[in-house]
Protein backbone atom coordinates (compact mmCIF):
# COMPACT_ATOMS: atom_id res chain seq x y z
CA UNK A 1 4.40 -10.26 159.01
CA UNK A 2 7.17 -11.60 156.82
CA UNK A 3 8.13 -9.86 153.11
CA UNK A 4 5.27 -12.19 150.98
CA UNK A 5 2.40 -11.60 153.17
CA UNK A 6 3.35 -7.84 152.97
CA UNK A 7 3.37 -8.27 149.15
CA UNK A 8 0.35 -9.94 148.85
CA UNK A 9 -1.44 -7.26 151.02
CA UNK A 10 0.02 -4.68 149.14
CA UNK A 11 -1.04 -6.39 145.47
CA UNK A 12 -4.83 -7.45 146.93
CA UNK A 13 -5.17 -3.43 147.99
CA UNK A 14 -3.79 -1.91 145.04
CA UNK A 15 -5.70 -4.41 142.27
CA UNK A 16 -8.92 -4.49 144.08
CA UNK A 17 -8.89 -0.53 145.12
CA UNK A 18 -10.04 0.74 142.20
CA UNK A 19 -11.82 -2.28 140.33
CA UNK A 20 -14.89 -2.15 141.87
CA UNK A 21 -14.74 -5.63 143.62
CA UNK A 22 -14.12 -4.33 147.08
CA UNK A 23 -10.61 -3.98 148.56
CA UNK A 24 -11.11 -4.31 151.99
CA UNK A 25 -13.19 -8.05 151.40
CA UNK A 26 -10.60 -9.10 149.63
CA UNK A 27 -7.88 -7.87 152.11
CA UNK A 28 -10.12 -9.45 154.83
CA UNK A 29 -9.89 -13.02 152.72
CA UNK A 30 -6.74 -12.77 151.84
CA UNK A 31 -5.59 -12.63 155.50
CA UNK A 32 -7.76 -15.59 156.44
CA UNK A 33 -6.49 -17.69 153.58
CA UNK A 34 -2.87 -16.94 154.79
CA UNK A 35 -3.92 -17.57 158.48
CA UNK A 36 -3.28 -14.31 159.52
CA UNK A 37 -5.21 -11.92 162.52
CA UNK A 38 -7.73 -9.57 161.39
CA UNK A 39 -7.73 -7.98 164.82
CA UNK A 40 -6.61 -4.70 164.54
CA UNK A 41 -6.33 -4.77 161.03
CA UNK A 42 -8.08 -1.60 160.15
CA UNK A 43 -5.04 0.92 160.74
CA UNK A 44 -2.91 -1.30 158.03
CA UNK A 45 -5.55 -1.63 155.61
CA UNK A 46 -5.84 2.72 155.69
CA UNK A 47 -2.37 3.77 155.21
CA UNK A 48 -2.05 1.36 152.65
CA UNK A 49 -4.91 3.43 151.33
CA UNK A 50 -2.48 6.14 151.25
CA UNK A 51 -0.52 4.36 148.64
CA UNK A 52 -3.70 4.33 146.37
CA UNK A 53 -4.35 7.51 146.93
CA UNK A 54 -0.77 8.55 145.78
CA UNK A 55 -1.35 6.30 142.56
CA UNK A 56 -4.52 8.38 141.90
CA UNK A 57 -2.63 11.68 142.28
CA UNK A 58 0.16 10.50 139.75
CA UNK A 59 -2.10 9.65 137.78
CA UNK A 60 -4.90 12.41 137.42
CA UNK A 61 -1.82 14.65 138.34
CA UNK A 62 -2.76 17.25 135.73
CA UNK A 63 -6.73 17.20 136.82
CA UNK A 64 -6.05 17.73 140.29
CA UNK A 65 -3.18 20.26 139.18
CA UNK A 66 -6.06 22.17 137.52
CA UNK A 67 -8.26 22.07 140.32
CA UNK A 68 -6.43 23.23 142.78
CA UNK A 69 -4.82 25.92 140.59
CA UNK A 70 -9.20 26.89 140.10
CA UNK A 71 -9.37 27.08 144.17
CA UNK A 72 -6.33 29.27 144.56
CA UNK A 73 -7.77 31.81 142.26
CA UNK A 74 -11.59 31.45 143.59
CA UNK A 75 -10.37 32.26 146.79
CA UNK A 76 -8.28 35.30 146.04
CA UNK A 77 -11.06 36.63 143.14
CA UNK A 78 -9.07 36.48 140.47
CA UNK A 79 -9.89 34.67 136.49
CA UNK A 80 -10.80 30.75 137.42
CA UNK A 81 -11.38 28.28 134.75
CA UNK A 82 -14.87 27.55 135.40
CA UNK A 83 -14.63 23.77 134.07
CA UNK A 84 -12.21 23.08 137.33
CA UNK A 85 -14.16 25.41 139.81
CA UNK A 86 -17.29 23.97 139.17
CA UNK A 87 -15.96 20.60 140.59
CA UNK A 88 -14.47 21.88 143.77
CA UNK A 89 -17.80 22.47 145.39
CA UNK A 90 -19.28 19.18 144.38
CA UNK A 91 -16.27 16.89 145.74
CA UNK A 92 -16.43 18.90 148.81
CA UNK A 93 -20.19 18.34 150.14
CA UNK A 94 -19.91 14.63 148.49
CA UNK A 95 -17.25 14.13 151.12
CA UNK A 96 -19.19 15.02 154.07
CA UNK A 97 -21.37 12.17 154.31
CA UNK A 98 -18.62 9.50 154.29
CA UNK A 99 -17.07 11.36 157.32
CA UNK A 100 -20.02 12.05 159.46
CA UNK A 101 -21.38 8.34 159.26
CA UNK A 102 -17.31 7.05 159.12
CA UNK A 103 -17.13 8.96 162.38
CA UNK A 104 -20.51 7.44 164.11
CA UNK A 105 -19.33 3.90 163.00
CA UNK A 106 -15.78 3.97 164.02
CA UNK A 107 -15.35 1.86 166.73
CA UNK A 108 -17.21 -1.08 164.78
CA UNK A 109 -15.18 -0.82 161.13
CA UNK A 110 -12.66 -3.04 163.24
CA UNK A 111 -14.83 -5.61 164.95
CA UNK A 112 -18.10 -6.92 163.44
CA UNK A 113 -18.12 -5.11 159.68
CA UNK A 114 -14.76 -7.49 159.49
CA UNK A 115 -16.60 -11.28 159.35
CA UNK A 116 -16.37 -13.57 156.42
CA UNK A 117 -20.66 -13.33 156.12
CA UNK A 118 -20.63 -9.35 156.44
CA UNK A 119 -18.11 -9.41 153.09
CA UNK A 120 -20.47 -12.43 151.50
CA UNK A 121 -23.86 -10.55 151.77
CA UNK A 122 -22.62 -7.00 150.90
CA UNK A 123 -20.69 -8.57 147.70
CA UNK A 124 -24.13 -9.58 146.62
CA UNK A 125 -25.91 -5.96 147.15
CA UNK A 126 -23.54 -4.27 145.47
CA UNK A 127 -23.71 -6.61 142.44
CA UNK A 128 -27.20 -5.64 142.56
CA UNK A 129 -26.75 -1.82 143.13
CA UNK A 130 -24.31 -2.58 139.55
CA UNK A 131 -27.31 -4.39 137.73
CA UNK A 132 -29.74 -1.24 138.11
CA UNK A 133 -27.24 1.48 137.93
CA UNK A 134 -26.48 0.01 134.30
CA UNK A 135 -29.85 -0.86 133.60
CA UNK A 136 -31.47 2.66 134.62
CA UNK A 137 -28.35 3.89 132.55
CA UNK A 138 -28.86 2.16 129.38
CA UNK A 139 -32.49 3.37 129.27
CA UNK A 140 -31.99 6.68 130.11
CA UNK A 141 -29.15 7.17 127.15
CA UNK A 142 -30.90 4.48 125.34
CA UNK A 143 -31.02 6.28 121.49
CA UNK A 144 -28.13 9.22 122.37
CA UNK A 145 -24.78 8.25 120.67
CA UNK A 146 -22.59 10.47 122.72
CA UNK A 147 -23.87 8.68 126.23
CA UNK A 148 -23.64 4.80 124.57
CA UNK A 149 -21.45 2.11 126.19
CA UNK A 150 -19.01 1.69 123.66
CA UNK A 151 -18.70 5.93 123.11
CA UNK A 152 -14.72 6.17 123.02
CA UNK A 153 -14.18 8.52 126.47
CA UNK A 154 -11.72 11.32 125.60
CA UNK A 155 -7.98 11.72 124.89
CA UNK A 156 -4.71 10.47 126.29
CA UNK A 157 -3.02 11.16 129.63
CA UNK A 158 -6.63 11.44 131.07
CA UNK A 159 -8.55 9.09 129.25
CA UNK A 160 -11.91 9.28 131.20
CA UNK A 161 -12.15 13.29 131.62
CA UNK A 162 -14.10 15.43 129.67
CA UNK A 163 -13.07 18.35 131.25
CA UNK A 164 -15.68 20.58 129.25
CA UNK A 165 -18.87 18.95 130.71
CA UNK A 166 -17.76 18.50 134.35
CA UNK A 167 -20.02 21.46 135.16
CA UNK A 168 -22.88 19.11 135.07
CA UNK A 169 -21.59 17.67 138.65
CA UNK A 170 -24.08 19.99 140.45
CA UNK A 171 -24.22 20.15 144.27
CA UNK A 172 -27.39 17.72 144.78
CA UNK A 173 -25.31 15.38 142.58
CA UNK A 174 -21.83 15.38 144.10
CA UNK A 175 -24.07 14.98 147.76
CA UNK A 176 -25.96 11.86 146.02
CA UNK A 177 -22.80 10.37 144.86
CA UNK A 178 -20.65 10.74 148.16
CA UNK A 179 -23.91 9.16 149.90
CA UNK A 180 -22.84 6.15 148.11
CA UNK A 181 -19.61 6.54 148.69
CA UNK A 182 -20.67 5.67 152.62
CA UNK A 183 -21.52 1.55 151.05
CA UNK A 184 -17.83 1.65 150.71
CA UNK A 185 -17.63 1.87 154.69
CA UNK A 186 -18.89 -1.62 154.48
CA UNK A 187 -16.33 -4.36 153.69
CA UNK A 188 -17.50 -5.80 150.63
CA UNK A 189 -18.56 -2.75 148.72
CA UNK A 190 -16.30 -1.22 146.90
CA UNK A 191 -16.14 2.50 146.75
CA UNK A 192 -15.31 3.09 143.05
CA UNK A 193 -18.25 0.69 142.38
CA UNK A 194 -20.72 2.40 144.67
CA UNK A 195 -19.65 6.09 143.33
CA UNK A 196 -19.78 5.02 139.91
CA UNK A 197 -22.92 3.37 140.99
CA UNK A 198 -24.22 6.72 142.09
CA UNK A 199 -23.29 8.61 139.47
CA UNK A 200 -24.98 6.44 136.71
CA UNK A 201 -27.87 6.68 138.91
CA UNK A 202 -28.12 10.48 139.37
CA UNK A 203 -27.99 11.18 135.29
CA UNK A 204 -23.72 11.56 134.71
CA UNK A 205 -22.71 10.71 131.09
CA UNK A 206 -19.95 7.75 131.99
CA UNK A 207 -16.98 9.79 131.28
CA UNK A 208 -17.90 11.90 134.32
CA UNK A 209 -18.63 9.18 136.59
CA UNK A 210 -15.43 7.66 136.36
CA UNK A 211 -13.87 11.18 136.61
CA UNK A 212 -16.14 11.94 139.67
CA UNK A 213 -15.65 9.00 141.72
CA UNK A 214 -11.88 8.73 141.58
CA UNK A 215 -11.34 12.72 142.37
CA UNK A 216 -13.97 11.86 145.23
CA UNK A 217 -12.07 9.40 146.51
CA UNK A 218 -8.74 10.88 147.15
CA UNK A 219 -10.10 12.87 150.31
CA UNK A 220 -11.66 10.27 152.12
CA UNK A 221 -8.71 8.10 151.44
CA UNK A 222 -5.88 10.47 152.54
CA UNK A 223 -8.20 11.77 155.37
CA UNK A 224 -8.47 7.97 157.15
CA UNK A 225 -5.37 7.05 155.75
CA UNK A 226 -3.38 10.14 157.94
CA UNK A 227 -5.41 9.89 160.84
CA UNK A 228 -4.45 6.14 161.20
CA UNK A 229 -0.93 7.01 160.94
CA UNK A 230 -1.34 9.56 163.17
CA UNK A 231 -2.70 6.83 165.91
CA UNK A 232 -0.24 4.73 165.72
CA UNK A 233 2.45 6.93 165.82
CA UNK A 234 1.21 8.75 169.03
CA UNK A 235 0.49 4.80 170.61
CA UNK A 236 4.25 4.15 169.37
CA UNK A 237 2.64 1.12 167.06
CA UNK A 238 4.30 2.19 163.50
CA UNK A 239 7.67 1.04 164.65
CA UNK A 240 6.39 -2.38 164.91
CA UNK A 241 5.19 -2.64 161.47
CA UNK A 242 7.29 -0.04 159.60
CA UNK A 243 8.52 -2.52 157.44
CA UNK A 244 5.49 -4.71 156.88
CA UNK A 245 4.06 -1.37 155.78
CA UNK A 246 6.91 -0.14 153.92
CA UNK A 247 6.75 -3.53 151.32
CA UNK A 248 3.08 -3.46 150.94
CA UNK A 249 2.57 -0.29 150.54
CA UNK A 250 5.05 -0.31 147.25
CA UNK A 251 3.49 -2.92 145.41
CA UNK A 252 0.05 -1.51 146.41
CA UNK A 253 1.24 2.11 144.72
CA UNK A 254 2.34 0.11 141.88
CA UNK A 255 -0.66 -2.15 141.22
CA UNK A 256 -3.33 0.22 142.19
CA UNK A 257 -1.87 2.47 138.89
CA UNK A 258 -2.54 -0.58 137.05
CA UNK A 259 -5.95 -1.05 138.55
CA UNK A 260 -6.86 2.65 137.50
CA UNK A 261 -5.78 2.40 134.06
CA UNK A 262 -7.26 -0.94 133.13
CA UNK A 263 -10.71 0.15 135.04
CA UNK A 264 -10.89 3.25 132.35
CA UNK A 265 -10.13 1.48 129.63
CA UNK A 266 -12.06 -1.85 130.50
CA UNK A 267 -15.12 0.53 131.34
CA UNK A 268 -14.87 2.26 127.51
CA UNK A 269 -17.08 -0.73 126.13
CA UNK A 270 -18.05 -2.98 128.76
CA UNK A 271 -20.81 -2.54 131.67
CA UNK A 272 -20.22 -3.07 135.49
CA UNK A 273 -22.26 -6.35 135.56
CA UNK A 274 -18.99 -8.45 134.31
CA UNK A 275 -17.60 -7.26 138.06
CA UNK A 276 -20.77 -7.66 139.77
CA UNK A 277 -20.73 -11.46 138.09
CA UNK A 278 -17.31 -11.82 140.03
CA UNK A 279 -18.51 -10.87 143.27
CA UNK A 280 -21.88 -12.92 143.40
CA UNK A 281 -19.53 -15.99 142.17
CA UNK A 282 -16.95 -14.95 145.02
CA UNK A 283 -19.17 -14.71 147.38
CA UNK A 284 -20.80 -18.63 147.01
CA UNK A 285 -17.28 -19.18 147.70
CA UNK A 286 -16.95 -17.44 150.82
CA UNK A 287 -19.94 -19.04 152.39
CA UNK A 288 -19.12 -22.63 151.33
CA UNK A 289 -15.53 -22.71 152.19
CA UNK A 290 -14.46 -19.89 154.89
């Protein structure tokens, strides 16, 4: 894989990552419009996840700072900020789903969830998991100012947390939200869609949706991400594509933290339908010309 194919890869994961219009359809069309294999495409495509992952951290540094700082002292009983301890728990049992069922499906993420018509047909369900998330959304908050669309989310440096009401992530809702977090194991579903998805659904204002889904993300993403390196490694594969890796995974660190600042600030006033728009149009494309 020469230096612009690596580039591209790198620049489809880190754009389409975040912005819920699935990275790993677009990584599996972008391959097929540049003629390359999707056979054993998989292990790329998560440790390029990695890169994200790292653009999340840098950029929710402080959060996950916080939270970490919270589990330190829960452990050893001493003063916890109870706005960071009540998230631990949450992100921890709405991780478990997307392992158990990433586990079970393993050996076919790499053969038939990696067609053309697999990435048309779920671009279409999750434009219409999108349409009633925001619909049952808008009704719900329908008359309370704070919850509206076009509410300003909070401050600078993290502009979708409001740290103050993330105790309302209860248990039952952090284990609804990572079960949609398991769509994502499905090329052409994005996972910051179907967690924000979730999390409209179960009752969060949007400020801790946003919050939610990218702090769930991180260990699902590292997690597969590791493990993959791991594999190769130990089958002596990574010295083959060290460099391949090395290019994309820069400009896929570099455009994901573009990704995750323009999805927080394009979601401050407008709905996810615009994306789920995109993908129904993308995928009448797929199915007429690949």
């Amino acid at each position: 894989m020469d230096f612009i194919h690596s580039a591209v890869l790198g620049l489809v994961q880190g754009l389409t990552e975040f912005i819920p219009v699935s990275s790993t359809g677009h990584l599996i069309l972008a391959r097929k419009i540049m003629g390359l294999d999707l056979v054993g495409t998989l292990s790329f495509d998560a440790i390029l996840q990695l890169a994200t992952g790292l653009a999340v951290l840098v950029y929710f540094w402080k959060d996950i700072l916080n939270i970490i700082i919270a589990l330190y002292n829960w452990i050893f009983r001493k003063p916890t900020d109870e706005k960071y301890k009540n998230l631990i728990l949450p992100i921890i049992i709405g991780t478990i789903p997307a392992i158990v069922l990433g586990l079970l499906l393993q050996k076919y993420m790499d053969t038939i969830f990696r067609g053309t018509t697999v990435v048309a047909v779920t671009l279409v369900l999750g434009s219409i998991l999108f349409y009633f998330a925001e619909t049952k959304f808008k009704k719900e908050t329908a008359g309370k100012p704070s919850e509206r669309l076009g509410t300003p989310l909070s401050g600078e440096g993290l502009p979708a947390v409001s740290v103050e009401s993330s105790s309302a992530v209860s248990l039952k809702t952090g284990f609804f939200i990572g079960l949609y977090q398991c769509l994502a194991l499905l090329p052409g579903f994005s996972r910051s869609g179907s967690t924000i998805s979730g999390g409209l659904l179960s009752g969060l204002n949007r400020e801790m949706t946003i919050r939610f889904s990218f702090l769930l993300s991180l260990p699902i993403i590292f997690g597969s991400g590791l493990y993959k390196v791991y594999d190769l490694v130990s089958h002596g594969q990574f010295g083959s594509m060290e460099s391949s890796l090395f290019v994309a995974s820069i400009f896929a660190f570099l455009s994901g933290l573009l990704a995750i600042h323009f999805l927080i600030k394009f979601l401050k006033n407008n709905s996810l339908n615009y994306f789920g728009i995109y993908r129904i149009i993308l995928a009448i494309v797929i199915l007429i010309y690949l």
